[in-house]
Protein backbone atom coordinates (compact mmCIF):
# COMPACT_ATOMS: atom_id res chain seq x y z
CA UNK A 1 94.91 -14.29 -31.77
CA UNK A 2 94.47 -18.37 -32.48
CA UNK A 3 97.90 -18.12 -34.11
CA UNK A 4 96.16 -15.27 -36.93
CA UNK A 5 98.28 -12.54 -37.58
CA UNK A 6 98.53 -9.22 -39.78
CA UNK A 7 99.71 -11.36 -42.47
CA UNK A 8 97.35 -13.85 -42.46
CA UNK A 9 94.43 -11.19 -43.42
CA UNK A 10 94.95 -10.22 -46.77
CA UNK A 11 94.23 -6.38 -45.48
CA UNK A 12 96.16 -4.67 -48.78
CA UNK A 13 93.51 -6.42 -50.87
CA UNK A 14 90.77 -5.32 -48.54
CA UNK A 15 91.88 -1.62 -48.80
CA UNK A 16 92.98 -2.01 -52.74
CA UNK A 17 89.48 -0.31 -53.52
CA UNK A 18 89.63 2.40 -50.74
CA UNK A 19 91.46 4.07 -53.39
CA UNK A 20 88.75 4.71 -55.72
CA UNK A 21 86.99 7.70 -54.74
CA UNK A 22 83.58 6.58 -55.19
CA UNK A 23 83.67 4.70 -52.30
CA UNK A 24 82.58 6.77 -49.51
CA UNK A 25 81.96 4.44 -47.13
CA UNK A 26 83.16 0.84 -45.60
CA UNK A 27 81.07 -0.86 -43.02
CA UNK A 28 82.41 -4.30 -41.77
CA UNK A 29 80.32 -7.17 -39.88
CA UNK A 30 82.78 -9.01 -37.87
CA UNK A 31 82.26 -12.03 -35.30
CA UNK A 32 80.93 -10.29 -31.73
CA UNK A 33 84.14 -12.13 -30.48
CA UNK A 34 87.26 -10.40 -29.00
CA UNK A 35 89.16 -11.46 -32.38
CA UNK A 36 86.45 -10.01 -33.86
CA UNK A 37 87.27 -6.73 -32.43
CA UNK A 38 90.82 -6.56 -32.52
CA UNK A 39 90.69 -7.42 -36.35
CA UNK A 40 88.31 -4.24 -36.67
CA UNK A 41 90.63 -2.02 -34.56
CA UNK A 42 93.21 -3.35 -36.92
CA UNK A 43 91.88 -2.60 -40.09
CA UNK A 44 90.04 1.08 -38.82
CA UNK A 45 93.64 1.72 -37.57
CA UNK A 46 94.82 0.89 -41.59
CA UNK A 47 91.90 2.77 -42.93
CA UNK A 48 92.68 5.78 -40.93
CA UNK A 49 96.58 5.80 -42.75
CA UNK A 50 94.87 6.48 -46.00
CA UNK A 51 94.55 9.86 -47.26
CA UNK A 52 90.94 9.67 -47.05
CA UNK A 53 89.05 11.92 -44.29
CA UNK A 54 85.51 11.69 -45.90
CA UNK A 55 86.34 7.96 -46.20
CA UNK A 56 83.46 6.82 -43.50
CA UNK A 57 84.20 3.27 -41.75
CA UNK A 58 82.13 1.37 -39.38
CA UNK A 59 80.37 -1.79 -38.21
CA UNK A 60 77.06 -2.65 -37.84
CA UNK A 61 75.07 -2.68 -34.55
CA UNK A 62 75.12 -5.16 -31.74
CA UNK A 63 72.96 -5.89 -29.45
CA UNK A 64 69.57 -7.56 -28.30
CA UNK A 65 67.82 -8.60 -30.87
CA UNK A 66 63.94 -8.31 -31.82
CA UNK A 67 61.92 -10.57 -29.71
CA UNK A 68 65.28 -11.56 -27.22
CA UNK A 69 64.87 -11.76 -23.63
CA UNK A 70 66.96 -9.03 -21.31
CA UNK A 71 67.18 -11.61 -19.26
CA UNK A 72 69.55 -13.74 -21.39
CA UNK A 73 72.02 -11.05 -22.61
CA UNK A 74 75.69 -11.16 -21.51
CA UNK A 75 77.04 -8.28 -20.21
CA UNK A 76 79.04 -7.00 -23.48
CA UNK A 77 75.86 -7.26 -25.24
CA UNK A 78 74.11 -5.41 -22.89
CA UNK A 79 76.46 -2.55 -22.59
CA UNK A 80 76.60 -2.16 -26.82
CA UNK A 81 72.98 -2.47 -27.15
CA UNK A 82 73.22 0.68 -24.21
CA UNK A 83 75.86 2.44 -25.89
CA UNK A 84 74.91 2.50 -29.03
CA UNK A 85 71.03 3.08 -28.05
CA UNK A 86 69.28 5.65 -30.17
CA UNK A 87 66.38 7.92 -29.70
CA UNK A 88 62.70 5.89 -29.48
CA UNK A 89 61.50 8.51 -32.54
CA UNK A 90 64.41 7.04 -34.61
CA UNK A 91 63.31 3.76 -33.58
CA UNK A 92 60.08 3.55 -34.70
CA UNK A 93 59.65 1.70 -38.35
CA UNK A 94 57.83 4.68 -40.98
């Protein structure tokens, strides 16, 4: 997208240290933009070509953030923050 392609990402380098097993885990934090999310379904879709099943990959959360109004969330927003909800036990600072 915006003329960006495959090559243009340098994803070999990103996944260069997938390859040591001590990492266990990646977790990316990409624009909340629809390039955003087609470069993560692009590099999960590399990550998932590498002999790695424990290797865990993910992004972090989205959604309405601490002291934002409902009232001025977008749909997408919305629907992640609603998706990706968790129980109010687990939400509660210890």
């Amino acid at each position: 997208m915006d003329g960006i392609g495959p090559n243009d990402l340098a994803i070999p380098t990103l996944l260069e240290p997938t390859k040591n097993r001590e990492i266990t885990a990646i977790i990316i934090a990409p624009p909340a933009t629809m390039e955003g999310d087609t470069t993560s379904f692009f590099i999960f879709k590399k990550i998932n070509q590498i002999d790695r099943p424990e290797l865990k990959f993910s992004t972090i959360a989205r959604g309405i953030s601490v002291g934002g109004d409902l009232e001025f969330a977008d749909e997408v927003t919305l629907g992640r923050s609603i998706l990706q909800r968790v129980p109010y036990e687990n939400s509660l600072m210890k």
